[in-house]
N, C-alpha and C. Protein backbone atom coordinates (compact mmCIF):
# COMPACT_ATOMS: atom_id res chain seq x y z
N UNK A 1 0.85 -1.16 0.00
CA UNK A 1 0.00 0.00 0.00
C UNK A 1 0.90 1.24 0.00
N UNK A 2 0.69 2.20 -0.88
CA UNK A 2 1.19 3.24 -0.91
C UNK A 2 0.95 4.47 0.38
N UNK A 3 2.37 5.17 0.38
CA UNK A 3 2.02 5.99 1.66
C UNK A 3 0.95 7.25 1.50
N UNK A 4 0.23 7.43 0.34
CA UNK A 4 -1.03 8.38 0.04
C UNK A 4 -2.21 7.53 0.59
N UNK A 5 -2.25 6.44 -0.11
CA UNK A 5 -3.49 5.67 0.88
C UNK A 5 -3.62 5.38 1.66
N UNK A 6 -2.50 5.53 3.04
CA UNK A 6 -2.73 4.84 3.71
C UNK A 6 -3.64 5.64 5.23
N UNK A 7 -4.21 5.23 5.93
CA UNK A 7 -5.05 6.03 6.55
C UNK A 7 -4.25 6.77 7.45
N UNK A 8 -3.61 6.06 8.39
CA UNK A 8 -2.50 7.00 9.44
C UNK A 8 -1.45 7.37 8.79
N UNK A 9 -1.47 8.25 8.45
CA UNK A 9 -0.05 9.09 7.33
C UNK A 9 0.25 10.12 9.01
N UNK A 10 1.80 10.24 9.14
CA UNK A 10 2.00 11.09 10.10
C UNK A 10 1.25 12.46 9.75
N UNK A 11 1.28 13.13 9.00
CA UNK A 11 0.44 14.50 8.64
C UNK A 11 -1.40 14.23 9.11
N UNK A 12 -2.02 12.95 8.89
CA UNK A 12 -3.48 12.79 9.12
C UNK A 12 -3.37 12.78 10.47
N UNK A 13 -2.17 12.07 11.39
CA UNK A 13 -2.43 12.28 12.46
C UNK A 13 -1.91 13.29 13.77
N UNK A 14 -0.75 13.80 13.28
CA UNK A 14 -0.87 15.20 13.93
C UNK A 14 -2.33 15.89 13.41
N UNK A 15 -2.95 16.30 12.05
CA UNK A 15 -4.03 16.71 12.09
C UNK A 15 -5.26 16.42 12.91
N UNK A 16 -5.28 15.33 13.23
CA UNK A 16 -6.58 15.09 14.02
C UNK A 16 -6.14 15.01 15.51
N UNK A 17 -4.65 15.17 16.05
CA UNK A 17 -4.16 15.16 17.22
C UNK A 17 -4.42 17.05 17.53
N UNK A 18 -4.41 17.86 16.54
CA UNK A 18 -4.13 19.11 16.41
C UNK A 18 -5.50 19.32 16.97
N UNK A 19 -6.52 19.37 16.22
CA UNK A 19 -7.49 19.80 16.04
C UNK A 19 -8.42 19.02 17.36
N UNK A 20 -7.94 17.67 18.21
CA UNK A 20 -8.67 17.51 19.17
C UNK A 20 -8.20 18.28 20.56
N UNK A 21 -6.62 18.71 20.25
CA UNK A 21 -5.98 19.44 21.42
C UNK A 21 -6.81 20.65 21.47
N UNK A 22 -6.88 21.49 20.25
CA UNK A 22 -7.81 22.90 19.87
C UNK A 22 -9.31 22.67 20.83
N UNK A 23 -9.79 21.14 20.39
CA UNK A 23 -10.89 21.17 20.78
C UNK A 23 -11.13 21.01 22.34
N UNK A 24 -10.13 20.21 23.00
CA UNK A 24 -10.25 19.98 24.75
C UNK A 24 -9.53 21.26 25.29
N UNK A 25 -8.94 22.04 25.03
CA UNK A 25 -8.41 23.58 25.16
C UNK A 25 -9.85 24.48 25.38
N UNK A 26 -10.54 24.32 24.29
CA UNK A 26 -11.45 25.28 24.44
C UNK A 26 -12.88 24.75 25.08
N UNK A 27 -13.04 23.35 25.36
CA UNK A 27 -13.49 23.00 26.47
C UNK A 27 -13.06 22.94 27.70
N UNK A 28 -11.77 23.20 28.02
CA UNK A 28 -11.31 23.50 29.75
C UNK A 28 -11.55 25.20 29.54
N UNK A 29 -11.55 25.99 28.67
CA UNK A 29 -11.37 27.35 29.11
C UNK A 29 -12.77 27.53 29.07
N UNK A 30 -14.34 26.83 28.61
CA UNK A 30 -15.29 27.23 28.71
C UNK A 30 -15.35 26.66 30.24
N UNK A 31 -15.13 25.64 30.37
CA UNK A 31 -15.34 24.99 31.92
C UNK A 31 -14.94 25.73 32.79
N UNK A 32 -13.88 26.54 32.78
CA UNK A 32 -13.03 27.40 33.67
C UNK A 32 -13.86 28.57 33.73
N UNK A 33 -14.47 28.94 32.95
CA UNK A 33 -15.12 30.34 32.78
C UNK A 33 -16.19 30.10 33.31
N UNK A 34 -17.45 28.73 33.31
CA UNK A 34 -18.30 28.07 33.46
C UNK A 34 -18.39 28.12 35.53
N UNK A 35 -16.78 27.49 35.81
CA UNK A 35 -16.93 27.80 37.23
C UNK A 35 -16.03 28.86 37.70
N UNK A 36 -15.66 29.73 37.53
CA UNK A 36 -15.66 30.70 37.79
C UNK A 36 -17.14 31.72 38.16
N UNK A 37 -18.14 31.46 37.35
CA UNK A 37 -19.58 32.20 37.47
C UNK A 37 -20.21 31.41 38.30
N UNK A 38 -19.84 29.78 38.57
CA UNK A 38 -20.70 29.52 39.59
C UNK A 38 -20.27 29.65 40.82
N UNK A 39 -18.98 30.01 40.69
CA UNK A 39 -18.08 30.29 42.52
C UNK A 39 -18.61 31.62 42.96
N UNK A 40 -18.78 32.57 41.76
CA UNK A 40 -19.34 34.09 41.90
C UNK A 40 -20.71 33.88 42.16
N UNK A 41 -21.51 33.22 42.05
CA UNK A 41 -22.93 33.30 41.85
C UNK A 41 -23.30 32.54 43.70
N UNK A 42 -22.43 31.70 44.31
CA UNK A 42 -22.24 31.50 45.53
C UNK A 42 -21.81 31.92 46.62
N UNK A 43 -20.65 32.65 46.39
CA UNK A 43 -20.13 33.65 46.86
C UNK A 43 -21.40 34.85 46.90
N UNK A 44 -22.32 35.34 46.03
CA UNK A 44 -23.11 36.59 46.30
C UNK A 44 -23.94 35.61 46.95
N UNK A 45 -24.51 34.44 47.27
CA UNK A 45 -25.67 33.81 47.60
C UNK A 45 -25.35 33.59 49.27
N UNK A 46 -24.17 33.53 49.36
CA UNK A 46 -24.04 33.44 50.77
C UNK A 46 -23.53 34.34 51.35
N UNK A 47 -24.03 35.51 50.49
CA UNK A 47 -23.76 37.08 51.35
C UNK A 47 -22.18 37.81 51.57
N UNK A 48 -21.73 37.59 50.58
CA UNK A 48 -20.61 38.30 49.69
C UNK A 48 -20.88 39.63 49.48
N UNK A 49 -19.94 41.00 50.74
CA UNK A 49 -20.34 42.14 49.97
C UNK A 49 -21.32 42.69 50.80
N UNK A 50 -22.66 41.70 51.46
CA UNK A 50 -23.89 41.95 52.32
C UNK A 50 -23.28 42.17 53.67
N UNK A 51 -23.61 43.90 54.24
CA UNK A 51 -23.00 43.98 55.75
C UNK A 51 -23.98 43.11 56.62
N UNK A 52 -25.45 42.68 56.18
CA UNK A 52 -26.02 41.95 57.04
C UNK A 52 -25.64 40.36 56.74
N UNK A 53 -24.84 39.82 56.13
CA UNK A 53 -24.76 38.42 55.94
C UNK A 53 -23.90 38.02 56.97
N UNK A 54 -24.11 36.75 57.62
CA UNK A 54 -23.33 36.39 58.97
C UNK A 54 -21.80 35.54 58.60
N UNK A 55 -21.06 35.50 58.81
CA UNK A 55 -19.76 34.53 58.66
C UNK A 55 -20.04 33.02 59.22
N UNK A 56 -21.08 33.06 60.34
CA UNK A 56 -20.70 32.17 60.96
C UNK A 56 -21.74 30.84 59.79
N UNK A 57 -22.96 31.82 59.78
CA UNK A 57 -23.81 30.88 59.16
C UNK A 57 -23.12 30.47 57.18
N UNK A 58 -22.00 31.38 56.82
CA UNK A 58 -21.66 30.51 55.37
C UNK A 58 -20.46 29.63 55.74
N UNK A 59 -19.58 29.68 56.82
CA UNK A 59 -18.86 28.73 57.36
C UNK A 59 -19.74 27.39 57.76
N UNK A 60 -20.90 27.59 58.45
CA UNK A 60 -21.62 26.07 58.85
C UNK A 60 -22.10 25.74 57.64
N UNK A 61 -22.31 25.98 56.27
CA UNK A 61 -22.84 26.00 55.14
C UNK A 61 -21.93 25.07 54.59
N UNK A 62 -21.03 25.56 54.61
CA UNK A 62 -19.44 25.42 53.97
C UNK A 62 -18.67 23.57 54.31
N UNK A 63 -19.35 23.74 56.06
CA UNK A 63 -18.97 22.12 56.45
C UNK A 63 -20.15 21.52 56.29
N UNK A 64 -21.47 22.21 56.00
CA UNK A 64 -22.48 21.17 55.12
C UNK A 64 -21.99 20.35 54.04
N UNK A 65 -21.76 20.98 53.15
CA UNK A 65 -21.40 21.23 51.92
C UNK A 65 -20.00 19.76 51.83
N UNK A 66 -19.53 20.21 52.55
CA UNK A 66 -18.07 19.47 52.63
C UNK A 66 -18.52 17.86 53.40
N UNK A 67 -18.92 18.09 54.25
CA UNK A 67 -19.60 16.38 55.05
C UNK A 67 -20.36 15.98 53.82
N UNK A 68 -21.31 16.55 53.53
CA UNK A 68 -22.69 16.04 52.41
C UNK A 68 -21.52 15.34 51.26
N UNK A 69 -20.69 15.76 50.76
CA UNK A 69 -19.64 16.00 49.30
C UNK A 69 -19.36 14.74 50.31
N UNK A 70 -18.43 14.61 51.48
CA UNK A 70 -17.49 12.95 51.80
C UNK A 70 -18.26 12.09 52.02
N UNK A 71 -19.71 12.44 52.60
CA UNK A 71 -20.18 11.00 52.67
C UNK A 71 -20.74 10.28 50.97
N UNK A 72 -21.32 11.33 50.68
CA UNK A 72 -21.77 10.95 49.26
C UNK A 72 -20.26 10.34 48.20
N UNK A 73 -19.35 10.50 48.77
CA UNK A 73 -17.94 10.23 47.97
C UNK A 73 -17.70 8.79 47.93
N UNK A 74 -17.85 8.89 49.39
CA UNK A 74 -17.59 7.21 50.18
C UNK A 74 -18.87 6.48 49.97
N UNK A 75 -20.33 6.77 49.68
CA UNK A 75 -21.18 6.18 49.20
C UNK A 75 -21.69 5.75 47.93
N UNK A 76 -21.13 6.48 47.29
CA UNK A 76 -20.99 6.18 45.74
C UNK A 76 -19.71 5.72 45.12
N UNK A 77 -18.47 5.75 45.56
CA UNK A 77 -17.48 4.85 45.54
C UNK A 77 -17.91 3.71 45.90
N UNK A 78 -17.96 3.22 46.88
CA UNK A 78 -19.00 2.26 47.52
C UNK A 78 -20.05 0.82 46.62
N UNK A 79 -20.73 1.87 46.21
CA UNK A 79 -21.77 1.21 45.64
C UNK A 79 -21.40 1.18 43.83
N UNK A 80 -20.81 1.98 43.57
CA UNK A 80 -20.22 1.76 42.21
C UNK A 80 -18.95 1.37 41.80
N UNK A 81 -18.20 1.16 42.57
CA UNK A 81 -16.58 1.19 42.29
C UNK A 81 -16.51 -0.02 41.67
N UNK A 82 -17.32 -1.54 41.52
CA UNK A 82 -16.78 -2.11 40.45
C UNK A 82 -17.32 -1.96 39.06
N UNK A 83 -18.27 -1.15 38.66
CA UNK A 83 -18.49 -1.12 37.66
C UNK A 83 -17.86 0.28 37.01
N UNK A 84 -17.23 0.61 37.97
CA UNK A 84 -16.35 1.89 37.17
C UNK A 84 -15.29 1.70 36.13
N UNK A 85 -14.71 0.87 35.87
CA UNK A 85 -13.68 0.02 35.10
C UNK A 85 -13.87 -0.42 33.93
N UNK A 86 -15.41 -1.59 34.21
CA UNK A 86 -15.61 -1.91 32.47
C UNK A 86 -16.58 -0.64 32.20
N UNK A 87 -17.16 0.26 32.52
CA UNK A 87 -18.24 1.16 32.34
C UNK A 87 -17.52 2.83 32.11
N UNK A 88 -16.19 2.62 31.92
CA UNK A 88 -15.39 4.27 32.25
C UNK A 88 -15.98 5.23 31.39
N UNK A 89 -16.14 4.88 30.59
CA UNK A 89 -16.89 6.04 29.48
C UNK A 89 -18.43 6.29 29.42
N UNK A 90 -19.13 5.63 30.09
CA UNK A 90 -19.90 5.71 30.66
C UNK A 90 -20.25 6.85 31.99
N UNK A 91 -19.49 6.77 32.65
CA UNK A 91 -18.94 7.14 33.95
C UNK A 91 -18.20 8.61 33.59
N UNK A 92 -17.50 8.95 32.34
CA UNK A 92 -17.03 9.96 32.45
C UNK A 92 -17.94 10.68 31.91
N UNK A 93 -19.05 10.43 30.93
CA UNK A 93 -20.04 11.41 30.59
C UNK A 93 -20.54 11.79 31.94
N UNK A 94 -20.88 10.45 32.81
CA UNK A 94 -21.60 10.76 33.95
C UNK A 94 -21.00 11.79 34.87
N UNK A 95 -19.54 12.25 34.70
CA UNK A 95 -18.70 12.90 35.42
C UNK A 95 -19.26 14.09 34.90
N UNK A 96 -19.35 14.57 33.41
CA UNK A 96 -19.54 15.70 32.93
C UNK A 96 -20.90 16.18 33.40
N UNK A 97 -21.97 15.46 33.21
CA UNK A 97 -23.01 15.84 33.65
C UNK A 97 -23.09 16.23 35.64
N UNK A 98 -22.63 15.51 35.94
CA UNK A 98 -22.64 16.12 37.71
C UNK A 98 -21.99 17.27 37.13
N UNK A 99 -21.19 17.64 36.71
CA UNK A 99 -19.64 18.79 37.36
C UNK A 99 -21.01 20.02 36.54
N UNK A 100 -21.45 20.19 35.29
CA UNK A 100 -22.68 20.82 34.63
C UNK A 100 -24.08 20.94 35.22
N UNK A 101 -24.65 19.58 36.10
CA UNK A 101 -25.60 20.02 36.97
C UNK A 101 -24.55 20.86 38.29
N UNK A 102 -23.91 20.41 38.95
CA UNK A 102 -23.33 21.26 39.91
C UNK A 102 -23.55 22.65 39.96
N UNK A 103 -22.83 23.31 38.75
CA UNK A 103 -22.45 24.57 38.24
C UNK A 103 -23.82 25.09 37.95
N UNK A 104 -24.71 24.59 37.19
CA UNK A 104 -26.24 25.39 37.17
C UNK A 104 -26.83 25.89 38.62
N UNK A 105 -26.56 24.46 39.39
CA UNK A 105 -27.43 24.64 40.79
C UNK A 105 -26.74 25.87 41.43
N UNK A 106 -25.24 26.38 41.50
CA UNK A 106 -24.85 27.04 41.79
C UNK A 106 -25.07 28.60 41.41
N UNK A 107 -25.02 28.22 40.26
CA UNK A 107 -25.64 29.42 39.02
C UNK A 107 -26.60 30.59 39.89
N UNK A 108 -27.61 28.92 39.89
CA UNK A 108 -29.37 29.13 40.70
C UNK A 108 -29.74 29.80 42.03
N UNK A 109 -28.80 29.56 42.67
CA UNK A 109 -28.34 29.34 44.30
C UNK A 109 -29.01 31.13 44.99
N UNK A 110 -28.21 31.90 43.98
CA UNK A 110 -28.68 33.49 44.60
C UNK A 110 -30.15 33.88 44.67
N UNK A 111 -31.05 33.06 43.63
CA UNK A 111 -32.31 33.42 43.28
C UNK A 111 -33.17 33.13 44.21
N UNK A 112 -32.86 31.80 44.67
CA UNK A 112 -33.17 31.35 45.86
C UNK A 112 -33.20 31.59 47.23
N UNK A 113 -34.55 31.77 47.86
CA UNK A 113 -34.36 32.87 49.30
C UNK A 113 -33.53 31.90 49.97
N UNK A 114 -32.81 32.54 50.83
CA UNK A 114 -31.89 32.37 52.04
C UNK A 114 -32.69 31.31 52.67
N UNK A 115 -32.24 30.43 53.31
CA UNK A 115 -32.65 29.59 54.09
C UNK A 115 -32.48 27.79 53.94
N UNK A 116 -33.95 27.10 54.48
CA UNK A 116 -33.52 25.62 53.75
C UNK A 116 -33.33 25.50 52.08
N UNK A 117 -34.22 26.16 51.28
CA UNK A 117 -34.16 25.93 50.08
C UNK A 117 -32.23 26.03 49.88
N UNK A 118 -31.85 27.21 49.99
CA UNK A 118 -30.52 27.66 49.30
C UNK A 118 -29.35 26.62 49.65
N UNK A 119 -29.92 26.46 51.17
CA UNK A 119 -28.92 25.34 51.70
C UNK A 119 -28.76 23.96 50.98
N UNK A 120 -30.65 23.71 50.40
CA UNK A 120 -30.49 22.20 50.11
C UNK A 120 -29.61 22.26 48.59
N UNK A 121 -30.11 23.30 48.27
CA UNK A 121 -29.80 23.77 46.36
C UNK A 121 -28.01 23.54 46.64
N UNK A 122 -27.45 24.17 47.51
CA UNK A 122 -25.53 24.31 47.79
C UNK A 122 -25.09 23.10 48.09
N UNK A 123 -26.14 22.12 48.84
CA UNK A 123 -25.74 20.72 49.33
C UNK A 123 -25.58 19.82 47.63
N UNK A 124 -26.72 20.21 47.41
CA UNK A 124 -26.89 19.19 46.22
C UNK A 124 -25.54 19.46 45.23
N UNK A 125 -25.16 20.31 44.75
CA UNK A 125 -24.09 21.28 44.70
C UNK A 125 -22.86 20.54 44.58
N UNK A 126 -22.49 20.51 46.01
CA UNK A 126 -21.36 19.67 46.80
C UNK A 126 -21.16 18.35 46.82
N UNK A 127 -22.44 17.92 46.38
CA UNK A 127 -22.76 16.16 46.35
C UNK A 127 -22.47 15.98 45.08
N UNK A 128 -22.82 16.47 44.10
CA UNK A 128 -22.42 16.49 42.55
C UNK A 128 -21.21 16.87 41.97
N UNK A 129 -20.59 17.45 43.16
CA UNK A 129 -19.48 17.95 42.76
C UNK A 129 -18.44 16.30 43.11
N UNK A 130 -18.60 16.07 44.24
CA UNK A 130 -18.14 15.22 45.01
C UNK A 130 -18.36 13.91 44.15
N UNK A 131 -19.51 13.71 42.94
CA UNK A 131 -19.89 12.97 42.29
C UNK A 131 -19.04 12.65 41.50
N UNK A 132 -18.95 13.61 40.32
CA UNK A 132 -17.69 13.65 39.69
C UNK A 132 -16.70 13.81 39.99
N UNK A 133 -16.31 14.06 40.96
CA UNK A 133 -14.77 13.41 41.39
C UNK A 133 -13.99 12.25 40.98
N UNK A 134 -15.66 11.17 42.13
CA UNK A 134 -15.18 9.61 41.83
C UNK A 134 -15.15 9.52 40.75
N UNK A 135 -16.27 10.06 39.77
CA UNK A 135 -16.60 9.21 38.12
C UNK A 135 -15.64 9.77 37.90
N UNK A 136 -15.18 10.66 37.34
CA UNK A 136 -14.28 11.37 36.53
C UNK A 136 -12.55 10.94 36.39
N UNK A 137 -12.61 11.09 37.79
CA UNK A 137 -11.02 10.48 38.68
C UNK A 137 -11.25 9.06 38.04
N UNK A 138 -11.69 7.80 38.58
CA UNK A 138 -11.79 6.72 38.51
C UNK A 138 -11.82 6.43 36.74
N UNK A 139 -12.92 6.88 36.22
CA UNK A 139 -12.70 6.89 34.45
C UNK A 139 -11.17 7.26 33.76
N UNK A 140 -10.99 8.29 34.72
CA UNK A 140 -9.38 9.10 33.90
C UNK A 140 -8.58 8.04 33.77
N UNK A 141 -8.74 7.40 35.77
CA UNK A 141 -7.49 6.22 35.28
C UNK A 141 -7.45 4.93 34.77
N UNK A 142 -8.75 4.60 34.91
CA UNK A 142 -8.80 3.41 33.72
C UNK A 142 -8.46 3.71 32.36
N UNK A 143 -9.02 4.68 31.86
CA UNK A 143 -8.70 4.85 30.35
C UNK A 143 -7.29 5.04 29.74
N UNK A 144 -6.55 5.92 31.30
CA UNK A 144 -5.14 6.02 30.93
C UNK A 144 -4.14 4.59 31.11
N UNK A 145 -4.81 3.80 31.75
CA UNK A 145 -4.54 2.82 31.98
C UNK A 145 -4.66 1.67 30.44
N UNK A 146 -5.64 1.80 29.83
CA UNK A 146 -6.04 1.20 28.96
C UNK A 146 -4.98 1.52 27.92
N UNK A 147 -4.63 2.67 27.64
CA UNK A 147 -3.94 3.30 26.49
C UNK A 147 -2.82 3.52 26.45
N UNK A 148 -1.97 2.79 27.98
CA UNK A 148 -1.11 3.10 27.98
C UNK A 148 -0.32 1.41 27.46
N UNK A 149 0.50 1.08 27.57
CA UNK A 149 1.79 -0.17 26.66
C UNK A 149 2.13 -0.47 28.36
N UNK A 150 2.98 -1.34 28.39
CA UNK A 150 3.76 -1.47 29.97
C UNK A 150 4.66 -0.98 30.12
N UNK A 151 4.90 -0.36 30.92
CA UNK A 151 5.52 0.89 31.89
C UNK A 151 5.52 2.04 31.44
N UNK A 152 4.45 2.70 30.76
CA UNK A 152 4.68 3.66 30.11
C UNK A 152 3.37 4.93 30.41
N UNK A 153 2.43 4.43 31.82
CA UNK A 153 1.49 4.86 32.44
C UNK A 153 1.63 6.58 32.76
N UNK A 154 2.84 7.03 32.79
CA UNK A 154 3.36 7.96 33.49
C UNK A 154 3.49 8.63 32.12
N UNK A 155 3.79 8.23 31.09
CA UNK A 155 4.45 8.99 29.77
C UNK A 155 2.46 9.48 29.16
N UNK A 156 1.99 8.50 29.32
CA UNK A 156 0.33 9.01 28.65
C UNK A 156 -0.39 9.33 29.60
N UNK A 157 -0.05 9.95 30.93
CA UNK A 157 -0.45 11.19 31.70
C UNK A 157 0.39 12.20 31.53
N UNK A 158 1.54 12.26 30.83
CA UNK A 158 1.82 13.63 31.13
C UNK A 158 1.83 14.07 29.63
N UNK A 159 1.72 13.10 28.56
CA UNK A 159 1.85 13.83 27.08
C UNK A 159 0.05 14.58 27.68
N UNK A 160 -0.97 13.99 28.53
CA UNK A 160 -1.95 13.83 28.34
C UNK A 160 -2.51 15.35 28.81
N UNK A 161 -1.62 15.51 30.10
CA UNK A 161 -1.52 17.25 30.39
C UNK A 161 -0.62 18.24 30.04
N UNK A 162 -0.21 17.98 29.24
CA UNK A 162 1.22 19.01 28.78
C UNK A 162 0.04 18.99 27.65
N UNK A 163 -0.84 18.77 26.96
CA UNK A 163 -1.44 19.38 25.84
C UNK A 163 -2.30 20.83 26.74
N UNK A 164 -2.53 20.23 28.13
CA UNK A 164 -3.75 21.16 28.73
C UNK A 164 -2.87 22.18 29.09
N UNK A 165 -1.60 22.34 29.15
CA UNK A 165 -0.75 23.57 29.60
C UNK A 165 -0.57 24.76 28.12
C-alpha cells in the first residue's frame, strides 16, 4: 500500500491530534469560565459584599457542603466502584453531567431565598461535585490505563496534560 493511501499518514495524524488538542483547550477554558460564574454566583448567595450576611452561618454551610460532598464520595465509591472500570466512558459522561448540573445549581443558588431551600440547592451542589470526582477520577485512570503499553502509564499522563498547559 502506498504511503497516500494509507489512513495513518503522520500529517493525518498530527491533524486530528491538532485539532482535538484545539478542541479539549477550548473546552477547559469554557469549563473554567463556566466555574468561575458559579463560585461568583455562591459567593453573592451566601452574602458576599452583604454587611447583614453572617460569617458564621456561610462557614456552617461550607462544612455542610463538605460532610454532604465525603459521605456521598464514600457512598458512591462504595456502591459503584466495580463497575467503574468496564463502564469508564460511561462514567465519564456521567462525570460531565454532575460537574454541569453542579455549576447550574450554583448558578441558581442566589435566586433562591436564604434559608432551607438555598442550603439544600448548595448541598446538592457539593454532592455532585463530590460525584464527579469519583466518576471522573476513577474513568481518567482506567482509560489512561487502557492506552497506555507497559511501563509507560506515566508517559500518557503527562503527554496527556502538557497538551492542557
Amino acid at each position: 500500500m502506498s504511503p497516500q493511501r494509507c489512513l495513518f499518514t503522520k500529517q493525518r495524524i498530527t491533524s486530528v491530534t491538532n485539532s482535538l488538542t484545539l478542541k479539549d483547550s477550548l473546552q477547559a477554558f469554557s469549563s473554567s469560565i463556566a466555574g468561575l460564574l458559579s463560585s461568583r454566583a455562591v459567593l453573592q448567595g451566601v452574602g458576599v459584599g452583604n454587611a447583614d450576611a453572617s460569617p458564621t452561618a456561610a462557614l456552617l454551610l461550607h462544612i455542610l457542603q463538605d460532610t454532604s460532598g465525603r459521605i456521598s464520595t464514600i457512598l458512591f465509591a462504595h456502591r459503584v466502584g466495580t463497575a467503574l472500570e468496564p463502564e469508564c466512558k460511561m462514567y465519564r459522561l456521567a462525570a460531565d453531567v454532575f460537574n454541569d448540573a453542579a455549576m447550574i445549581l450554583d448558578c441558581l443558588s442566589p435566586m433562591i431565598p436564604a434559608g432551607f431551600g438555598r442550603v439544600t440547592v448548595l448541598s446538592t451542589a457539593g454532592v455532585l461535585r463530590a460525584l464527579c470526582g469519583v466518576a471522573g477520577g476513577s474513568s481518567k485512570a482506567s482509560l489512561s490505563a487502557h492506552f497506555s503499553r507497559w511501563g509507560n502509564l506515566a508517559e500518557v499522563n503527562a503527554v496527556r496534560f502538557a497538551h492542557l498547559v
